[in-house]
Every structure is written in C-alpha cells, then in structure tokens.
Protein backbone atom coordinates (compact mmCIF):
# COMPACT_ATOMS: atom_id res chain seq x y z
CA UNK A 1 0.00 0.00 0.00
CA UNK A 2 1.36 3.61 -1.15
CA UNK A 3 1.81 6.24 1.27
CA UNK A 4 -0.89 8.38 -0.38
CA UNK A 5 -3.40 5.16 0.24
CA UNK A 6 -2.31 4.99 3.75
CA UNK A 7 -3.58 8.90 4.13
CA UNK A 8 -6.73 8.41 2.26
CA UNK A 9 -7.98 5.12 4.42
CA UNK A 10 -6.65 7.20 7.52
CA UNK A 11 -8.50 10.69 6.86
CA UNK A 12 -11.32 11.97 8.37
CA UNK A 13 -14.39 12.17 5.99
CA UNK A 14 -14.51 15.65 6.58
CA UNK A 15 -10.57 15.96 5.27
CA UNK A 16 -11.95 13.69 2.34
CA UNK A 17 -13.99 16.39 1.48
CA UNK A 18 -12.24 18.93 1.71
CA UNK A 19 -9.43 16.76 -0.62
CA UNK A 20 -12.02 16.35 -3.32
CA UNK A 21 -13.10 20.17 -3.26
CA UNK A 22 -9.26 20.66 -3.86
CA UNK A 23 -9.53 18.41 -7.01
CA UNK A 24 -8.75 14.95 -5.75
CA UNK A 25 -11.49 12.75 -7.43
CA UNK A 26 -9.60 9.92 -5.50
CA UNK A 27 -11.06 11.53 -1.68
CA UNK A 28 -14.46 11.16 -3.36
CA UNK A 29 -13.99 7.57 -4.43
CA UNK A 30 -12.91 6.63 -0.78
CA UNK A 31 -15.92 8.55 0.32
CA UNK A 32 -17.84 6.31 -2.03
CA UNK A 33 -16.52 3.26 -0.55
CA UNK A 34 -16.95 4.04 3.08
CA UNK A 35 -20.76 5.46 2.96
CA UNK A 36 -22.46 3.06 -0.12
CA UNK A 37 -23.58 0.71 1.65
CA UNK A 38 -25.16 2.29 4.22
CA UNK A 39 -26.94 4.84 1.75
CA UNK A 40 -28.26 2.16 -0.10
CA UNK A 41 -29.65 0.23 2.80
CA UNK A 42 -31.26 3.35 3.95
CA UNK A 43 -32.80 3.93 0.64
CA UNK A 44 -34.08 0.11 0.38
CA UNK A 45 -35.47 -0.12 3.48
CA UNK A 46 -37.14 3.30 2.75
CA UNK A 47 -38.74 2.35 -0.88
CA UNK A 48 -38.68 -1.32 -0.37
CA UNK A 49 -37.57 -1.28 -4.48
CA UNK A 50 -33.64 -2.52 -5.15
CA UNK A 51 -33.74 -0.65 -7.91
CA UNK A 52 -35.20 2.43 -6.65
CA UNK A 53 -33.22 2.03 -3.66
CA UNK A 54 -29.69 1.80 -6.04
CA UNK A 55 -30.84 4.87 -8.14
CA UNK A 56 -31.44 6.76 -5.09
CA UNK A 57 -27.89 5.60 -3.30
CA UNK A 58 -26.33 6.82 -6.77
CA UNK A 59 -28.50 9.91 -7.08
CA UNK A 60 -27.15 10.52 -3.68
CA UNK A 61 -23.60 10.84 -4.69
CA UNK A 62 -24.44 12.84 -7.56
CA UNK A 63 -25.69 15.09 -4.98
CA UNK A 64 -22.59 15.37 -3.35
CA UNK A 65 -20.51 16.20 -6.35
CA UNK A 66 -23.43 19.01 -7.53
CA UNK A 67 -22.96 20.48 -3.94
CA UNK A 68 -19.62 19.80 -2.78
CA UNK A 69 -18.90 23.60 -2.94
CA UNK A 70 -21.05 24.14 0.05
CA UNK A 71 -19.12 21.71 2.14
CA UNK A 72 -17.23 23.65 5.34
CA UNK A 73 -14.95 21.50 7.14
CA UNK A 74 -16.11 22.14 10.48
CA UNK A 75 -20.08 20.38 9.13
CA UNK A 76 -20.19 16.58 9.60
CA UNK A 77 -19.87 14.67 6.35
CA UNK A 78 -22.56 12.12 7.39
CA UNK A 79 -24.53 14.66 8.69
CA UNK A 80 -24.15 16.94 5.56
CA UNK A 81 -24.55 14.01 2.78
CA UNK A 82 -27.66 12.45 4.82
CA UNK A 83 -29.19 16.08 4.58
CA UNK A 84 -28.47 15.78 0.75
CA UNK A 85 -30.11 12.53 1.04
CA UNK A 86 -33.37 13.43 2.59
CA UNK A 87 -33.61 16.24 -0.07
CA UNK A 88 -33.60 14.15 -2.70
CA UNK A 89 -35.62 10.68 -1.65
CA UNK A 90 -38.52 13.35 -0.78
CA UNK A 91 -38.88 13.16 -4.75
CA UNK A 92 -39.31 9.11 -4.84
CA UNK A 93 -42.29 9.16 -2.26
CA UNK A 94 -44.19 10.16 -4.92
CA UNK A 95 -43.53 6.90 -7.02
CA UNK A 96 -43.64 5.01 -3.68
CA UNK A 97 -45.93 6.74 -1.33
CA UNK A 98 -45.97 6.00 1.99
CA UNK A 99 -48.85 4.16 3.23
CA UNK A 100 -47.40 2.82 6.59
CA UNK A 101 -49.15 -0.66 7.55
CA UNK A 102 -50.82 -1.61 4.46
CA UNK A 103 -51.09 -3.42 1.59
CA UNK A 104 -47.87 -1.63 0.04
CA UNK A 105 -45.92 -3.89 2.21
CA UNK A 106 -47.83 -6.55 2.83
CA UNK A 107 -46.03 -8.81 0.54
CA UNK A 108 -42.91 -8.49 1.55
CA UNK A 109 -44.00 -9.31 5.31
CA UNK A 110 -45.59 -12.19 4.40
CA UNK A 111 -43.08 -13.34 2.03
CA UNK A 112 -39.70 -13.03 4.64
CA UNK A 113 -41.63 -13.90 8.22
CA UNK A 114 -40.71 -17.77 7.64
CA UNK A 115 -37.70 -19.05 7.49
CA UNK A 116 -36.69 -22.16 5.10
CA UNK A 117 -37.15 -24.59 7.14
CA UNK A 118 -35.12 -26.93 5.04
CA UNK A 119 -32.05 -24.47 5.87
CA UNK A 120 -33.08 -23.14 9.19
CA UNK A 121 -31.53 -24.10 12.24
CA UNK A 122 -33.32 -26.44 15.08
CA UNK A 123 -36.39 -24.18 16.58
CA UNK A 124 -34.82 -24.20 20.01
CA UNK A 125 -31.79 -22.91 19.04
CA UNK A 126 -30.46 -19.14 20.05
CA UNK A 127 -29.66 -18.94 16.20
CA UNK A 128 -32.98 -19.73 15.09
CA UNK A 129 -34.66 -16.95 17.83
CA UNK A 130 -32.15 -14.70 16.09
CA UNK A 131 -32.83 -15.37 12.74
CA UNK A 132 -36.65 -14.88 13.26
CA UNK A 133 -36.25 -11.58 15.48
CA UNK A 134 -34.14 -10.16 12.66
CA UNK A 135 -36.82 -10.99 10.21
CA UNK A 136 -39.60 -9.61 12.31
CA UNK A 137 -37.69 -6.35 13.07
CA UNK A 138 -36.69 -5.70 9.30
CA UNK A 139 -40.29 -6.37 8.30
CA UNK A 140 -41.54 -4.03 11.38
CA UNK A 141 -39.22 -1.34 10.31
CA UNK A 142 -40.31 -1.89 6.32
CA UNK A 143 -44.36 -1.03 7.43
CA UNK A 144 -43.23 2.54 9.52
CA UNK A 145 -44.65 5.78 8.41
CA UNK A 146 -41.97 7.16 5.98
CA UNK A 147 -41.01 10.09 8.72
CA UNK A 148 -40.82 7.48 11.68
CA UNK A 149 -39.07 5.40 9.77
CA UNK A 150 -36.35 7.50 8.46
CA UNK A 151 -35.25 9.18 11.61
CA UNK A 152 -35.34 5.56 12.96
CA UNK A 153 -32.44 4.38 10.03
CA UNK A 154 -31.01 7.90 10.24
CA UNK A 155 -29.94 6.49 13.87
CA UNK A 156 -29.86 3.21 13.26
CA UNK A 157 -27.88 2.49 10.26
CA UNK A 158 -26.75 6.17 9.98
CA UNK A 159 -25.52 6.46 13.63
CA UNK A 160 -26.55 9.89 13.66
CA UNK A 161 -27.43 11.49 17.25
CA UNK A 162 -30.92 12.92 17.83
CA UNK A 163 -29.15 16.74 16.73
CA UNK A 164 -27.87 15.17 13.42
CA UNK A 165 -30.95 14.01 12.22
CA UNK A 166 -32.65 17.23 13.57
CA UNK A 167 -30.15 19.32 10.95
CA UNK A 168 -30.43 16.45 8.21
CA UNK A 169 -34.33 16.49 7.94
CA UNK A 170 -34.69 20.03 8.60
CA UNK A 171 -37.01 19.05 11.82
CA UNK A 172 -36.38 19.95 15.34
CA UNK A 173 -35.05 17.28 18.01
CA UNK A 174 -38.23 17.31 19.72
CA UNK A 175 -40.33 16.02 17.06
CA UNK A 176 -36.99 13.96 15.94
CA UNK A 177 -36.93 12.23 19.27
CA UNK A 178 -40.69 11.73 19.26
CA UNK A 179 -40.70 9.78 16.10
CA UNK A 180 -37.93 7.86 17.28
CA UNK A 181 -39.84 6.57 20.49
CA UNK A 182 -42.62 5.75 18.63
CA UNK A 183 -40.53 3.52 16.04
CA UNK A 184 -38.58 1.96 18.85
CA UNK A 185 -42.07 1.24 20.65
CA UNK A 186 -43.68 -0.28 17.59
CA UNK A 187 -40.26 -2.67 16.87
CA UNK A 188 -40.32 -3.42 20.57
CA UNK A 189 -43.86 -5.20 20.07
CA UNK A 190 -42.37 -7.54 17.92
CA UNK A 191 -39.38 -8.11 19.76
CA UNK A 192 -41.40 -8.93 22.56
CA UNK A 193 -43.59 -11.70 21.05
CA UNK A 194 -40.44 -13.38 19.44
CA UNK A 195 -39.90 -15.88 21.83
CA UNK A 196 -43.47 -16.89 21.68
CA UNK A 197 -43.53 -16.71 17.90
CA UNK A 198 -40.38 -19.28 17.90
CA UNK A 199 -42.01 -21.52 20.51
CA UNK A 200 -45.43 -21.64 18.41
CA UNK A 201 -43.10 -22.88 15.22
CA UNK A 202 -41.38 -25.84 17.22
C-alpha cells in the first residue's frame, strides 16, 4: 500500500472532502466506498424497491458532487450528505408513497416472516430466535410511516445522534426524538412476542 493510500484510508471524511473540493477525485472515491452501503440500505429499506433504492444511493452521490462547494470542514460529512439525502428521496415518495401498515408492504412481510425450514436451524436454538427476530424487526421497520421510519435508520444504520438528524431532515429534536420513540415502541412489540412466535413454530 502507497503512502498516499495509507492517508486516504486514515482521513477523516470531513478531510476527504475537503481533498475532493481541492480536485482529488480519488477523496471522493474513498468517500464512495466508506458510505455506499449504508446509503443504499437506507434507501431500500425506505422504498422497499432494489432498484429504486440503487438509483437513489447513486442519485445521492451525484448530490454530493453538484454540492460539494457548500461543504465547510467544520459540518459533519454524514450529517451533511444524509441532509443531501433526505432532499432528494422526498422526490421518490411520490412513485412510492408511503402508506405505513398496508397493503404496500404486505407482501414483503408475508413473504420473509418464515424461514426455510429446510435451511433453518433447530427451533430451540439461540440462532434460530435470532434469525426470526431479525426478520420480524426488518419487516416491522419496512411497514413505519416514511417520517418514523427514516429518523429511525437515520440512527440506526446512519448512527446519527438525535441533533444530526434534527439538521439532516430540517425538523427539530423534539419532534426527531418523538418519532424515534414511537418507532422503537412499535419494533419493541415484535421483539417482545419473538420468543413466543419461535415456541409456536417448534
């Protein structure tokens, strides 16, 4: 590994930025790498659509590059690029519109609460409780109201604190915190039953 690679897997995101406004397309490509996959899980868990999901992660990163300018060191990368985010998947609720526990996501429920059983490991296993309460929260998450549900993978996934998400969705941390209780209380029902669910399927 070069010296120069050494720096860029060392830097800060924020120097990355600031590399890239100086004409390094190289700091952007690292930026790339590090925040991909969790823009894209975001995105897929808020459209439920791969390919939605993958036009919105790239969309995303377009973003950046349009906008880089505006960039000051002393922001938060995630923080900044999550605010470009939220901008721009306000556009693709109107393809996918949120509809919260219905019929939008219905299949999709359905179709992941079982596990293979020809794969899955004995029923009173810890792994099989696990695999089932990962299932059951993923599908629980998929059926939030579009607002509850991105603030909750704005923290989750994002690891953004309650003031991040505040700045990135342009709401304040009281209503930011309030949505996030209510998706934490609405996963916790599920979490709660698991070990019931797992018994019933023994």
């Amino acid at each position: 590994m070069t010296r120069h690679s050494e720096d860029q897997k060392e830097a800060t995101d924020e120097m990355l930025m600031v590399r890239y406004q100086r004409g390094h397309r190289d700091a952007f490509a690292s930026l790339v790498t590090r925040h991909a996959t969790t823009i894209f899980s975001v995105s897929f868990y808020l459209l439920g659509n791969e390919v939605q999901a993958d036009k919105l992660a790239q969309d995303t990163f377009v973003e950046v590059v349009r906008e880089a300018a505006t960039f000051h060191l002393e922001a938060q990368f995630r923080t900044w690029v999550f605010g470009l985010f939220h901008k721009i998947s306000s556009k693709y609720y109107a393809e996918f519109p949120d509809k919260g526990d219905d019929t939008r996501n219905a299949s999709r429920v359905n179709s992941t609460d079982a596990l293979d059983t020809e794969s899955a490991p004995p029923a009173s296993s810890r792994s099989f409780r696990s695999q089932i309460l990962a299932r059951r929260v993923a599908n629980r998450v998929a059926t939030l109201p579009i607002p509850m549900r991105e603030v909750f993978l704005y923290k989750q996934a994002g690891q953004l604190s309650l003031q991040n998400i505040a700045t990135a969705t342009g709401a304040d941390v009281d209503t930011v915190r309030h949505l996030l209780r209510a998706a934490f209380d609405r996963i916790q029902d599920c979490v709660a039953d698991t070990e019931e669910y797992a018994r019933a399927l023994r």
